[in-house]
PDB file of N, CA and C in Angstrom:
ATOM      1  N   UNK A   1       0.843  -1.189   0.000  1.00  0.00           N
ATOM      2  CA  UNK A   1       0.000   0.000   0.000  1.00  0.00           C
ATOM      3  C   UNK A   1       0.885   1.249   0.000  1.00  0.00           C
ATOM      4  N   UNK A   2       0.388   2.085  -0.999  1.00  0.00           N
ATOM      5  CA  UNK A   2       1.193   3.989  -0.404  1.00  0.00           C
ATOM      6  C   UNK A   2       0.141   4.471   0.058  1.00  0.00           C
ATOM      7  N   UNK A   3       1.125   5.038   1.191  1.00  0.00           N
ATOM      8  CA  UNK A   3       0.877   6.716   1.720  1.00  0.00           C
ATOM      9  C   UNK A   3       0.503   7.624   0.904  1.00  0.00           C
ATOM     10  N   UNK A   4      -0.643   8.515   1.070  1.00  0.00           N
ATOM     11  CA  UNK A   4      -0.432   9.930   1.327  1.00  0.00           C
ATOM     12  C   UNK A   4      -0.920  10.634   1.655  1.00  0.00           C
ATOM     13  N   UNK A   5      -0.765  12.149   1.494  1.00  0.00           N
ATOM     14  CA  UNK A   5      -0.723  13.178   2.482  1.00  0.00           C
ATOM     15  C   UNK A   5      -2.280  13.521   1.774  1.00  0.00           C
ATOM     16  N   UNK A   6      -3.292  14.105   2.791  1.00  0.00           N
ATOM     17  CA  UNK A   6      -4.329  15.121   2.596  1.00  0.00           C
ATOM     18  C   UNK A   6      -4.587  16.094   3.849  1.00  0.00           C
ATOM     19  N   UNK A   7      -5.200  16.889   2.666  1.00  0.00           N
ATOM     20  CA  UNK A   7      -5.975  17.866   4.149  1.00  0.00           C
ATOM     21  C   UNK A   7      -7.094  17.299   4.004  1.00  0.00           C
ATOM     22  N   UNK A   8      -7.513  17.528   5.585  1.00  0.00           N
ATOM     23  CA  UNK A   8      -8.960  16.656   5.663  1.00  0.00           C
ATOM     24  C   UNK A   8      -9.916  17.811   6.262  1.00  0.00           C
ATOM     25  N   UNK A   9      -9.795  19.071   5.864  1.00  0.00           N
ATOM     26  CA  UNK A   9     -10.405  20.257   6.394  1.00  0.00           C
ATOM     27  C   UNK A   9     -10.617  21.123   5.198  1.00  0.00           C
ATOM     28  N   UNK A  10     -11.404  21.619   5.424  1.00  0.00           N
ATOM     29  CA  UNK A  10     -11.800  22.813   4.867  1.00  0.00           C
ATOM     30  C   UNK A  10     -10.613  24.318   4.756  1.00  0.00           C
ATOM     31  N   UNK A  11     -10.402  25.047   3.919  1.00  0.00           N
ATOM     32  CA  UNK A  11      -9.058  25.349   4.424  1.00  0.00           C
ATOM     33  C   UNK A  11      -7.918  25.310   3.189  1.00  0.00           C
ATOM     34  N   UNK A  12      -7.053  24.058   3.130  1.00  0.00           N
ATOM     35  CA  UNK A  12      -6.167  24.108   2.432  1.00  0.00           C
ATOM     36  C   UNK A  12      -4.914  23.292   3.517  1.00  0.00           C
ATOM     37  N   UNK A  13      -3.906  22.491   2.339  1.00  0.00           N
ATOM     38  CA  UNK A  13      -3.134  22.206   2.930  1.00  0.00           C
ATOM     39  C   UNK A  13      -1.598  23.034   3.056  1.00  0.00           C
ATOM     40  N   UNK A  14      -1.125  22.836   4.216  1.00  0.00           N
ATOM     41  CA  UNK A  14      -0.161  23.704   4.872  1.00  0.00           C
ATOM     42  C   UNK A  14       0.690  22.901   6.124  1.00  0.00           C
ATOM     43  N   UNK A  15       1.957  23.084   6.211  1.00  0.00           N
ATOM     44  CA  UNK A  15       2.586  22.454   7.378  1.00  0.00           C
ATOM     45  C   UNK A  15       3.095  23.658   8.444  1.00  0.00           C
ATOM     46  N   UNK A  16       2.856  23.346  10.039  1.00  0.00           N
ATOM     47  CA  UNK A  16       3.532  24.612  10.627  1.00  0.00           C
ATOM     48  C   UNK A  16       5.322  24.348  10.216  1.00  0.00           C
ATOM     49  N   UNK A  17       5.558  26.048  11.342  1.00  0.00           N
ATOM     50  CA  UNK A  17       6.726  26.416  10.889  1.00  0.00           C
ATOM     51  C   UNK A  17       7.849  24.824  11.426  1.00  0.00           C
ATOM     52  N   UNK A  18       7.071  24.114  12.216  1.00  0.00           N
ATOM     53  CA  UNK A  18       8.364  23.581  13.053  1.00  0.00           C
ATOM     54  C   UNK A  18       8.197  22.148  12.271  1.00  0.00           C
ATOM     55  N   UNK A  19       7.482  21.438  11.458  1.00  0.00           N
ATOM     56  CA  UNK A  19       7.230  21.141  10.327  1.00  0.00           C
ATOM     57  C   UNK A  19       8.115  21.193   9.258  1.00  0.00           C
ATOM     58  N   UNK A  20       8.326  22.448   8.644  1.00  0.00           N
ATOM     59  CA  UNK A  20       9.227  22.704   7.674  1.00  0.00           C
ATOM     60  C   UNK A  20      10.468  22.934   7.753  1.00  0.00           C
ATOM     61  N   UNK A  21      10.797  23.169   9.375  1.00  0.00           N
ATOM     62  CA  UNK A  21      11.722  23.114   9.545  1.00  0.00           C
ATOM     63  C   UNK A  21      12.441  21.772   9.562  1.00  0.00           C
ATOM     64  N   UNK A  22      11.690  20.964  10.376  1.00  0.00           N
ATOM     65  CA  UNK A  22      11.908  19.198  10.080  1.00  0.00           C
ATOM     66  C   UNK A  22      12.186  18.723   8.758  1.00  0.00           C
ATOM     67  N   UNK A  23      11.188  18.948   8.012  1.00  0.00           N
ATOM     68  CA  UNK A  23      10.828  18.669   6.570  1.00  0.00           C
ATOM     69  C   UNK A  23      12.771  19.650   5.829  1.00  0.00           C
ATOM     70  N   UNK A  24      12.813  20.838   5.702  1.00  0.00           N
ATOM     71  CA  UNK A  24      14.362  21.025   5.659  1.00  0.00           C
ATOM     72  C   UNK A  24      15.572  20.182   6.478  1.00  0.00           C
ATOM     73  N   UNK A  25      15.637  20.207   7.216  1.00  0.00           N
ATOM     74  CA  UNK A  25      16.795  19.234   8.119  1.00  0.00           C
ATOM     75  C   UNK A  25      16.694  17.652   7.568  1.00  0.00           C
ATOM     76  N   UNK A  26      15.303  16.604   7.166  1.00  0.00           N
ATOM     77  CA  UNK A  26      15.042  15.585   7.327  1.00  0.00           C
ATOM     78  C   UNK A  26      15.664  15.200   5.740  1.00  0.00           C
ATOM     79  N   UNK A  27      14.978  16.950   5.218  1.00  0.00           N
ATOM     80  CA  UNK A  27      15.571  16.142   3.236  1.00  0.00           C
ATOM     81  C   UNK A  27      16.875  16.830   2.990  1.00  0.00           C
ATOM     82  N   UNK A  28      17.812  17.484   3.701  1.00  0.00           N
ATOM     83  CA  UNK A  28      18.331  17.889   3.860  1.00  0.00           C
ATOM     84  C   UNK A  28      18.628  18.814   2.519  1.00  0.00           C
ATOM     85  N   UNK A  29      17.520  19.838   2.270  1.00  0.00           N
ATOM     86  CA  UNK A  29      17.358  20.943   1.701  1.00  0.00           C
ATOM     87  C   UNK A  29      17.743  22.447   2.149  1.00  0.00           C
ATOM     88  N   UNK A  30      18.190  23.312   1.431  1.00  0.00           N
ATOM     89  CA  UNK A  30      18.288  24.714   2.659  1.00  0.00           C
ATOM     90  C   UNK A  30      17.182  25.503   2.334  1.00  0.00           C
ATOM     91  N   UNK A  31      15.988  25.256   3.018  1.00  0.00           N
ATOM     92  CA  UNK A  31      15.294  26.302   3.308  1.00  0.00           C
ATOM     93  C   UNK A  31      15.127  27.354   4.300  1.00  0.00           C
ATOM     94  N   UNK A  32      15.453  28.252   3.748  1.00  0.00           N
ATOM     95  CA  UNK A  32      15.238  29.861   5.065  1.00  0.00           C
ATOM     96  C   UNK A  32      14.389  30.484   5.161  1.00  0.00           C
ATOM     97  N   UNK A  33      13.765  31.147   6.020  1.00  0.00           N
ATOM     98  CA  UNK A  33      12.811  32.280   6.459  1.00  0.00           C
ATOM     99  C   UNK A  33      12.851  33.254   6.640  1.00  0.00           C
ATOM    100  N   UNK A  34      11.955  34.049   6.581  1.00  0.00           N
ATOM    101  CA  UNK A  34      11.719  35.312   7.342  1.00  0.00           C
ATOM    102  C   UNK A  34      10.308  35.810   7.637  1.00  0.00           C
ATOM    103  N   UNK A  35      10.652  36.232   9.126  1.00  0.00           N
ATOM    104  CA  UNK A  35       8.955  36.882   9.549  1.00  0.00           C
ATOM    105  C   UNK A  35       8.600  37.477   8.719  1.00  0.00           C
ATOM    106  N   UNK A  36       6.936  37.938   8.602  1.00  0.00           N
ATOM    107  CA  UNK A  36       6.422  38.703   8.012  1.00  0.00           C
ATOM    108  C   UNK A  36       5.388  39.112   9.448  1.00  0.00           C
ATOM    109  N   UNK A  37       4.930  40.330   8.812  1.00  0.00           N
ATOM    110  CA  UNK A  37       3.876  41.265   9.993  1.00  0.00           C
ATOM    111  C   UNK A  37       2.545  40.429   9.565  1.00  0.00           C
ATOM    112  N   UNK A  38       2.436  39.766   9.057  1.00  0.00           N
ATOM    113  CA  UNK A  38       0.923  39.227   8.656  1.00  0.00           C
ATOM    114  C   UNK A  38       0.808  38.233   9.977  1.00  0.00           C
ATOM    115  N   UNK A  39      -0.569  38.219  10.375  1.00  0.00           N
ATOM    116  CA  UNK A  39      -0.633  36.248  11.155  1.00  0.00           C
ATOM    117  C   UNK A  39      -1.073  35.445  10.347  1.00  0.00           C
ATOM    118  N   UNK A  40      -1.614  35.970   9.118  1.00  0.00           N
ATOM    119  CA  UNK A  40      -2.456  34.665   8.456  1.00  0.00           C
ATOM    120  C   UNK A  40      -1.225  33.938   8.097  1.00  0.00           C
ATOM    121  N   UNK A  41       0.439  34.415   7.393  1.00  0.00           N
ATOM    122  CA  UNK A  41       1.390  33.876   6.905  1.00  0.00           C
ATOM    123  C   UNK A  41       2.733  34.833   8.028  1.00  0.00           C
ATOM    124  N   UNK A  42       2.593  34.200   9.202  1.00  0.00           N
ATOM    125  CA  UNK A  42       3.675  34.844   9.659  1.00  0.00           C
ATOM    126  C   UNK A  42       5.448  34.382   9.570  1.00  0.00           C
ATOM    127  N   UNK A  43       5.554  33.404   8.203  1.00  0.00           N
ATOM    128  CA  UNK A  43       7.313  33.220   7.782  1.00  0.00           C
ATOM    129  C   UNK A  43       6.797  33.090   6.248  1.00  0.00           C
ATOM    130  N   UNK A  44       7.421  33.809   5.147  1.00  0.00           N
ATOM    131  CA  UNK A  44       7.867  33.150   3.929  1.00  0.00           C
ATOM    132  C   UNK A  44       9.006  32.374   3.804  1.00  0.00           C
ATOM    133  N   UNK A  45       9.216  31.339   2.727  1.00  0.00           N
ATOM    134  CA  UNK A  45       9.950  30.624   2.928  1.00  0.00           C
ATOM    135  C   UNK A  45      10.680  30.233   1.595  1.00  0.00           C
ATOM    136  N   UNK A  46      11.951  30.087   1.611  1.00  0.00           N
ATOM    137  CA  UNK A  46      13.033  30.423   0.149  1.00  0.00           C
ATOM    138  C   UNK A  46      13.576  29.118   0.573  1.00  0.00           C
ATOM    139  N   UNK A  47      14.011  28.379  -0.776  1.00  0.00           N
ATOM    140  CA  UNK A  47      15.264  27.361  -1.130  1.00  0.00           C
ATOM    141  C   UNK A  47      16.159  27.899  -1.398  1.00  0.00           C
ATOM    142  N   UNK A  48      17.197  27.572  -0.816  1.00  0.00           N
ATOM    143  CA  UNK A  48      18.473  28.511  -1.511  1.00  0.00           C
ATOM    144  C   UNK A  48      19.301  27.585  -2.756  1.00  0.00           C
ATOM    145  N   UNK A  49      19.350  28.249  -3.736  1.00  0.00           N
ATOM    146  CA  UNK A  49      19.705  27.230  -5.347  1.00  0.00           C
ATOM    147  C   UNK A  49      20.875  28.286  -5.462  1.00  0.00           C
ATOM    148  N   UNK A  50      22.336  27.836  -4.993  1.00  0.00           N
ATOM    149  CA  UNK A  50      23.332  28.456  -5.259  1.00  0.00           C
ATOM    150  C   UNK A  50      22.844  29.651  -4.439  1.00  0.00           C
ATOM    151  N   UNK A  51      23.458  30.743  -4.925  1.00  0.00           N
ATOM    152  CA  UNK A  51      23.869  31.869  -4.301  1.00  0.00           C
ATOM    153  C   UNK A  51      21.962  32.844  -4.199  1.00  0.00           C
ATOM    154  N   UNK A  52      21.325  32.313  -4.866  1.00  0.00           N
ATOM    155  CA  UNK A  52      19.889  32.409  -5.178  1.00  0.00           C
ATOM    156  C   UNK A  52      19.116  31.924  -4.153  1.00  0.00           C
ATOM    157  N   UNK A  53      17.798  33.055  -4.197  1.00  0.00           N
ATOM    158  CA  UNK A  53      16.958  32.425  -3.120  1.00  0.00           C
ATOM    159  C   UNK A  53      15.451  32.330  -4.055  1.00  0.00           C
ATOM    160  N   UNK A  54      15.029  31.276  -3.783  1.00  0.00           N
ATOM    161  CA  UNK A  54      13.693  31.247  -4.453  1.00  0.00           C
ATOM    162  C   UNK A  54      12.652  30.676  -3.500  1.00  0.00           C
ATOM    163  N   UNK A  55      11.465  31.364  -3.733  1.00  0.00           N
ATOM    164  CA  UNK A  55      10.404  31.177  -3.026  1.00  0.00           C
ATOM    165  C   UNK A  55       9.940  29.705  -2.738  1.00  0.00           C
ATOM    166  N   UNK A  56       9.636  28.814  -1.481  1.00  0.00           N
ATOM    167  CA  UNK A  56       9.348  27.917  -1.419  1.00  0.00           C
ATOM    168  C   UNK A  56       8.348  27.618  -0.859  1.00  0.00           C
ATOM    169  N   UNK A  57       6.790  26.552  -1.101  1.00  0.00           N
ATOM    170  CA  UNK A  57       5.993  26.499  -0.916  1.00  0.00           C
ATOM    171  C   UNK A  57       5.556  24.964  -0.707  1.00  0.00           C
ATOM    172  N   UNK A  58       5.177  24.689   0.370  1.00  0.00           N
ATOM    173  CA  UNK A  58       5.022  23.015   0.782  1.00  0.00           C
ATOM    174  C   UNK A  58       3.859  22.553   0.266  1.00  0.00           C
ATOM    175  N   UNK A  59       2.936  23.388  -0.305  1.00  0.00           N
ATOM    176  CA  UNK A  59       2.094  22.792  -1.474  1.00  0.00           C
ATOM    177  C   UNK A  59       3.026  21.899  -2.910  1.00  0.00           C
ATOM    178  N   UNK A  60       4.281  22.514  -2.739  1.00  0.00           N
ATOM    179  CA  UNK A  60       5.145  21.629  -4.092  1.00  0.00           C
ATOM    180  C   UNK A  60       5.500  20.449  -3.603  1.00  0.00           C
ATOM    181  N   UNK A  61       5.869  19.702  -2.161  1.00  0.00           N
ATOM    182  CA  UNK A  61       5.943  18.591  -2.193  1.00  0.00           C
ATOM    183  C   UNK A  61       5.052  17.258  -2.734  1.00  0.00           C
ATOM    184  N   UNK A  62       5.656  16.600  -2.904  1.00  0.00           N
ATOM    185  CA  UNK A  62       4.666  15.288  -3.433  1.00  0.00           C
ATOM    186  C   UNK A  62       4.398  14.703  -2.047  1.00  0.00           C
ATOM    187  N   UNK A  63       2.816  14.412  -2.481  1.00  0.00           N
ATOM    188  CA  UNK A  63       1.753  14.071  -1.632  1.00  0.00           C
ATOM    189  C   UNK A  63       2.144  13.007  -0.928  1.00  0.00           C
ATOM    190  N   UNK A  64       3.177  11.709  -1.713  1.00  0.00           N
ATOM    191  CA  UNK A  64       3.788  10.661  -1.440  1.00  0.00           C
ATOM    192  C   UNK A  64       5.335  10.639  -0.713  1.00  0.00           C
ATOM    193  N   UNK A  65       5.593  12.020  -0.744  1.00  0.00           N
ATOM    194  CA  UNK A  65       7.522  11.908   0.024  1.00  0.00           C
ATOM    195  C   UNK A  65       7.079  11.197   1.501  1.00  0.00           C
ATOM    196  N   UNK A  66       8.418  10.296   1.310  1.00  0.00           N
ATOM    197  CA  UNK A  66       8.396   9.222   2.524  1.00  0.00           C
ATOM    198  C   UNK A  66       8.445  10.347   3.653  1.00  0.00           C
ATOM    199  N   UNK A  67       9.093  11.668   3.645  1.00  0.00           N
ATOM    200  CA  UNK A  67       9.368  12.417   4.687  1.00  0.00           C
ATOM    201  C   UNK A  67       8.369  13.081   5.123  1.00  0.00           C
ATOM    202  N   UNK A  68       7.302  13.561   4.253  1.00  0.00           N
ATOM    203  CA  UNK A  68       6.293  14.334   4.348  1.00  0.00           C
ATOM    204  C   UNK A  68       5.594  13.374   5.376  1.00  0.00           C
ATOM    205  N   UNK A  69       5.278  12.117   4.594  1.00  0.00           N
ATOM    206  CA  UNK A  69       4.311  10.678   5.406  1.00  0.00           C
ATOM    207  C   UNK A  69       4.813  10.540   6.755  1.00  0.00           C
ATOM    208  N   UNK A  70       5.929  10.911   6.849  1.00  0.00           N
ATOM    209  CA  UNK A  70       6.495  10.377   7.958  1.00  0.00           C
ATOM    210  C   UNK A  70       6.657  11.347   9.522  1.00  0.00           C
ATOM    211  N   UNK A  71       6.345  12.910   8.772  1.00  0.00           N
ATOM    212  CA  UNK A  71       6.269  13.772   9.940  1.00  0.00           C
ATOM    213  C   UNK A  71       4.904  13.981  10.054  1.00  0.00           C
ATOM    214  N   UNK A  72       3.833  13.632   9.399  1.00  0.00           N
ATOM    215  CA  UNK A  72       2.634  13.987  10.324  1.00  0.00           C
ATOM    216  C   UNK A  72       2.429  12.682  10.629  1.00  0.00           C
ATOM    217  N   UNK A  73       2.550  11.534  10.202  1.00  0.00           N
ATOM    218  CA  UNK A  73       2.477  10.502  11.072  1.00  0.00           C
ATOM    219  C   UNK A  73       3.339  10.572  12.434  1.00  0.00           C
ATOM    220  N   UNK A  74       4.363  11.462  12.989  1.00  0.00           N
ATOM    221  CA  UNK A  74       5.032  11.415  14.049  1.00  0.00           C
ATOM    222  C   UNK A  74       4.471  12.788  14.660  1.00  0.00           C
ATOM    223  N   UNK A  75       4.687  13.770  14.171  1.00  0.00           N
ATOM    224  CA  UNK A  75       4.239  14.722  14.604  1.00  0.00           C
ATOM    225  C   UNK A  75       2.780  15.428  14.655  1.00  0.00           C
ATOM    226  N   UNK A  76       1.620  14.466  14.652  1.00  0.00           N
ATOM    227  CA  UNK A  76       0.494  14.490  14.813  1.00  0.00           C
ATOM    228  C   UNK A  76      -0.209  15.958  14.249  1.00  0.00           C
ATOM    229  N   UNK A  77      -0.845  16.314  15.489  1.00  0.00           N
ATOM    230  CA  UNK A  77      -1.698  17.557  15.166  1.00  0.00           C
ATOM    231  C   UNK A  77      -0.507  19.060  15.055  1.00  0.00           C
ATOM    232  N   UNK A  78       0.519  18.964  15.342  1.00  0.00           N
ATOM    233  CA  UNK A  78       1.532  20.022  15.140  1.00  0.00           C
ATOM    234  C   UNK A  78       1.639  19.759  13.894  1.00  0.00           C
ATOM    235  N   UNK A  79       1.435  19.130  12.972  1.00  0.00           N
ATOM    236  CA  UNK A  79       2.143  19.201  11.703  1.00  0.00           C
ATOM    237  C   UNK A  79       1.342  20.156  10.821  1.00  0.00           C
ATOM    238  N   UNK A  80       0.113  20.798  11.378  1.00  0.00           N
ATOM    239  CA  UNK A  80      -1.009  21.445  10.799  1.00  0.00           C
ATOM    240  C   UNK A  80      -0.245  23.071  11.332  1.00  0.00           C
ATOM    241  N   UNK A  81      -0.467  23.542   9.819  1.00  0.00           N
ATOM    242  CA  UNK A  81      -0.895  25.393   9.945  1.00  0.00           C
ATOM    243  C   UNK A  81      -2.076  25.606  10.502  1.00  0.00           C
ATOM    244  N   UNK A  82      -2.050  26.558  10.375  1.00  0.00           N
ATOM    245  CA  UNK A  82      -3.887  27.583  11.064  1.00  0.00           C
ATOM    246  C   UNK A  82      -4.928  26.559  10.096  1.00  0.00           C
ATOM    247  N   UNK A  83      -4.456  26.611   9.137  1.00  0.00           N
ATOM    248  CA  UNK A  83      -5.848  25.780   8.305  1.00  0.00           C
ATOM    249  C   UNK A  83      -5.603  24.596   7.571  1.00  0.00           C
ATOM    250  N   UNK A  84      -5.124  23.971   8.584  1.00  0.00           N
ATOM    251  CA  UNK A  84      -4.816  22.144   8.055  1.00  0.00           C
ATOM    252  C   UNK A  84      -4.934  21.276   9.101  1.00  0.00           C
ATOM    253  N   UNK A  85      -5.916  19.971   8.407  1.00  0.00           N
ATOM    254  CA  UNK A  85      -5.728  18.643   9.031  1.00  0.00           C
ATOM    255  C   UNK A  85      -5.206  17.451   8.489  1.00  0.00           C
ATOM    256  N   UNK A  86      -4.003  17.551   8.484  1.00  0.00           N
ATOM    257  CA  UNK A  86      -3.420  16.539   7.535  1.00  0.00           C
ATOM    258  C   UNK A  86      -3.645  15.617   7.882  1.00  0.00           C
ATOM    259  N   UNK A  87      -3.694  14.170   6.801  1.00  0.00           N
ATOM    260  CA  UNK A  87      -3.455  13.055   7.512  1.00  0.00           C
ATOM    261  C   UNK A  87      -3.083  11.997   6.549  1.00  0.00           C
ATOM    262  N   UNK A  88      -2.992  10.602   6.539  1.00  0.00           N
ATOM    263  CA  UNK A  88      -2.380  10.260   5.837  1.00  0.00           C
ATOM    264  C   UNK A  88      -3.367   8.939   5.014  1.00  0.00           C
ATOM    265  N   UNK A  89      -3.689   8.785   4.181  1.00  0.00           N
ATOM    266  CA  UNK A  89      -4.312   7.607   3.512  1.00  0.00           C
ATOM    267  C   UNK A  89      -3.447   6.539   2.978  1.00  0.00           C
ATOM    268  N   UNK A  90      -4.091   5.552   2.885  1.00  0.00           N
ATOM    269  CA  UNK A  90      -3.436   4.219   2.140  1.00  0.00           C
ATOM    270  C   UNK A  90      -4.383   3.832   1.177  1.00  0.00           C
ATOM    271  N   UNK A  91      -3.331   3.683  -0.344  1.00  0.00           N
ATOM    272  CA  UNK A  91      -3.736   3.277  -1.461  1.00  0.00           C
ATOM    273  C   UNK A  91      -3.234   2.236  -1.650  1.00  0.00           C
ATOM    274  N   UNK A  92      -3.736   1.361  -2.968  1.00  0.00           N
ATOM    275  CA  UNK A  92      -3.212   0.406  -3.499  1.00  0.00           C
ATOM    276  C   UNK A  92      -2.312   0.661  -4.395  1.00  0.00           C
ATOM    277  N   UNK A  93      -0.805   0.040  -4.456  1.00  0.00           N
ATOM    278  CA  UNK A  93      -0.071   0.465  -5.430  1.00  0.00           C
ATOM    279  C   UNK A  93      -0.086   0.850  -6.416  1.00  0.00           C
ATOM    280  N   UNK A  94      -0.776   0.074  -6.776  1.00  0.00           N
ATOM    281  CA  UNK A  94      -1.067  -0.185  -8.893  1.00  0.00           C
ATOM    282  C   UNK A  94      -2.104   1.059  -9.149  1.00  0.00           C
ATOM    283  N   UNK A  95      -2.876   2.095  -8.063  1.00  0.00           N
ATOM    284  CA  UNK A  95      -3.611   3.128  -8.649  1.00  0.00           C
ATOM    285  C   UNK A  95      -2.767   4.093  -9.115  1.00  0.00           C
ATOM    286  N   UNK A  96      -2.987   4.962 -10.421  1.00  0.00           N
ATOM    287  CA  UNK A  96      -3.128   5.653 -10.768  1.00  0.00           C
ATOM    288  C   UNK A  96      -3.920   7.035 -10.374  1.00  0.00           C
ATOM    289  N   UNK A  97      -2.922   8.363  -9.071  1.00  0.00           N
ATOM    290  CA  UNK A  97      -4.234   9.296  -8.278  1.00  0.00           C
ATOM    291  C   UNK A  97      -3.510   9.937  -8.753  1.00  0.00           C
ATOM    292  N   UNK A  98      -4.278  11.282  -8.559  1.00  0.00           N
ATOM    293  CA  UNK A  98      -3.930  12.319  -7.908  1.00  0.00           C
ATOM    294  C   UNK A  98      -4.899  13.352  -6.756  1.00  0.00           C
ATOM    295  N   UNK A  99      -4.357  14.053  -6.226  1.00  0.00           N
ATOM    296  CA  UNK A  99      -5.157  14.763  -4.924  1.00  0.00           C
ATOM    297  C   UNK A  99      -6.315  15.828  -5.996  1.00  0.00           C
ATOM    298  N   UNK A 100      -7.842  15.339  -5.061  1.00  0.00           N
ATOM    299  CA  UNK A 100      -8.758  16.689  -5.604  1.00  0.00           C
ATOM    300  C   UNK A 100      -8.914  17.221  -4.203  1.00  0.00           C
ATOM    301  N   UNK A 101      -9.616  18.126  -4.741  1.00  0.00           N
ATOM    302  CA  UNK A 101      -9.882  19.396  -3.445  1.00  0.00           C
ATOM    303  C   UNK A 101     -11.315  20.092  -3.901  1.00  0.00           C
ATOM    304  N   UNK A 102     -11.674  20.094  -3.150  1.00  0.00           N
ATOM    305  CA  UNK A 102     -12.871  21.460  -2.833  1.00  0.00           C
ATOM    306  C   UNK A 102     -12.912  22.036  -1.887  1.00  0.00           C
ATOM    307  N   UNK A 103     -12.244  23.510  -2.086  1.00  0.00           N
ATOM    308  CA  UNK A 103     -12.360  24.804  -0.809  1.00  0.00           C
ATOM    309  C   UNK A 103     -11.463  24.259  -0.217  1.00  0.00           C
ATOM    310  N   UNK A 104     -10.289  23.696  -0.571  1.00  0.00           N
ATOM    311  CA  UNK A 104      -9.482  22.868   0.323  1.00  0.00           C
ATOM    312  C   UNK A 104      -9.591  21.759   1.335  1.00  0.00           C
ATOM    313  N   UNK A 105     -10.502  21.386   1.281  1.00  0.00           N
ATOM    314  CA  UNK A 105     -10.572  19.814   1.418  1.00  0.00           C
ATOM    315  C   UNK A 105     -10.477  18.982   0.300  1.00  0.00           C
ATOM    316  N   UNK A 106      -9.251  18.204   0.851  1.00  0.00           N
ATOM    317  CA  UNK A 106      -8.969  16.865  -0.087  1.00  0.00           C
ATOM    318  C   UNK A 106      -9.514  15.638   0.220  1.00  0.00           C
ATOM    319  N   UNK A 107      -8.929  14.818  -0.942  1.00  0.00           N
ATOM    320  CA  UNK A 107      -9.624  13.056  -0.927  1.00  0.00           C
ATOM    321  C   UNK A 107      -8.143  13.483  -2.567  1.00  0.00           C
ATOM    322  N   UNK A 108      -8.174  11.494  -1.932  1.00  0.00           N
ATOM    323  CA  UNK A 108      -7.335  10.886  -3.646  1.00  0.00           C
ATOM    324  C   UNK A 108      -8.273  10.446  -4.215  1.00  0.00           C
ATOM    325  N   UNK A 109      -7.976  10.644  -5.753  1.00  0.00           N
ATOM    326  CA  UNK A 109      -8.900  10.116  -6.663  1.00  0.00           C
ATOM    327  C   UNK A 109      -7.798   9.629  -7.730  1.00  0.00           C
ATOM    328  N   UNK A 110      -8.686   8.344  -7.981  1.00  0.00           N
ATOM    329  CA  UNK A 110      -8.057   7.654  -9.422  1.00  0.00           C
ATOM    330  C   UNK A 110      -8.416   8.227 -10.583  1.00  0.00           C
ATOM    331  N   UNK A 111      -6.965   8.109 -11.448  1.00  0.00           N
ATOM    332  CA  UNK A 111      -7.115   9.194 -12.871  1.00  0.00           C
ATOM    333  C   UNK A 111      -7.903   7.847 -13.879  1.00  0.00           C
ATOM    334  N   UNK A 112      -8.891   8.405 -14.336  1.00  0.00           N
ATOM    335  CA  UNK A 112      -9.602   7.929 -15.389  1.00  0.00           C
ATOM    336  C   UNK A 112      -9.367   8.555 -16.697  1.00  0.00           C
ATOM    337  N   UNK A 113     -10.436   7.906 -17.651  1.00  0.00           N
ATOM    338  CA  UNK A 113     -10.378   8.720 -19.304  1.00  0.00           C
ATOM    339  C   UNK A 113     -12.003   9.081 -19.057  1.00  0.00           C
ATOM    340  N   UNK A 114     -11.767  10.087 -19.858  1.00  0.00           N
ATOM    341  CA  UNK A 114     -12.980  11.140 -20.533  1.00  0.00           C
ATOM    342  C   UNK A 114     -13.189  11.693 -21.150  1.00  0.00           C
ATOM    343  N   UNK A 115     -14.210  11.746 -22.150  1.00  0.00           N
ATOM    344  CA  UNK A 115     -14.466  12.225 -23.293  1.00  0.00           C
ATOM    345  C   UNK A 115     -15.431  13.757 -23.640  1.00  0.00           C
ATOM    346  N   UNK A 116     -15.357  14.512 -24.580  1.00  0.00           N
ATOM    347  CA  UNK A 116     -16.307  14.996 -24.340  1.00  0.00           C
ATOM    348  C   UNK A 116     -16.816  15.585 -25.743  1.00  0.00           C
TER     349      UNK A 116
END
């Protein structure tokens, strides 16, 4: 069976700061921060690619990284921002998903054909 990641809330998915900080140290990526005056987003967050900083966003991980699966399975309800309930599902190998959403609540769904 695979793992993976959903939000199971209304909302949108998001990891807190101490989260991404894990999630940097665990894949051993350099991601950095900085406060911002907002609370809805109080750190943006950059990869550093060489001497370059580019914006980084934990919506780009795959739904399936063993690391992702592996810190909200350890780190429970901390692994949630202000508006996330992550959690983790089990599929059957051989499907073919990807994550849908409405208003930010997810579910996996198997990719089909369609015509129109």
């Amino acid at each position: 069976m695979k793992k993976v990641v959903i939000n199971d809330c209304h909302g949108g998915f998001g990891l807190s700061h101490e989260a991404v900080v894990k999630y940097s140290h665990l894949c051993k990526e350099s991601i950095t921060f900085d406060s911002t005056e907002s609370t809805l987003l109080p750190y943006v967050y950059y990869k550093m690619n060489g001497n370059n900083r580019e914006h980084w966003n934990a919506k780009n991980i795959k739904r399936d990284d063993p690391i992702l699966v592996m810190l909200v399975e350890q780190m429970g309800y901390y692994v949630n921002d202000k508006f996330s309930e992550l959690k983790v599902v089990e599929i059957p190998d051989d499907v073919n998903w990807y994550v849908e959403e409405y208003d930010g609540l997810e579910w996996v769904a198997e990719v089909h054909r369609t015509w129109r």
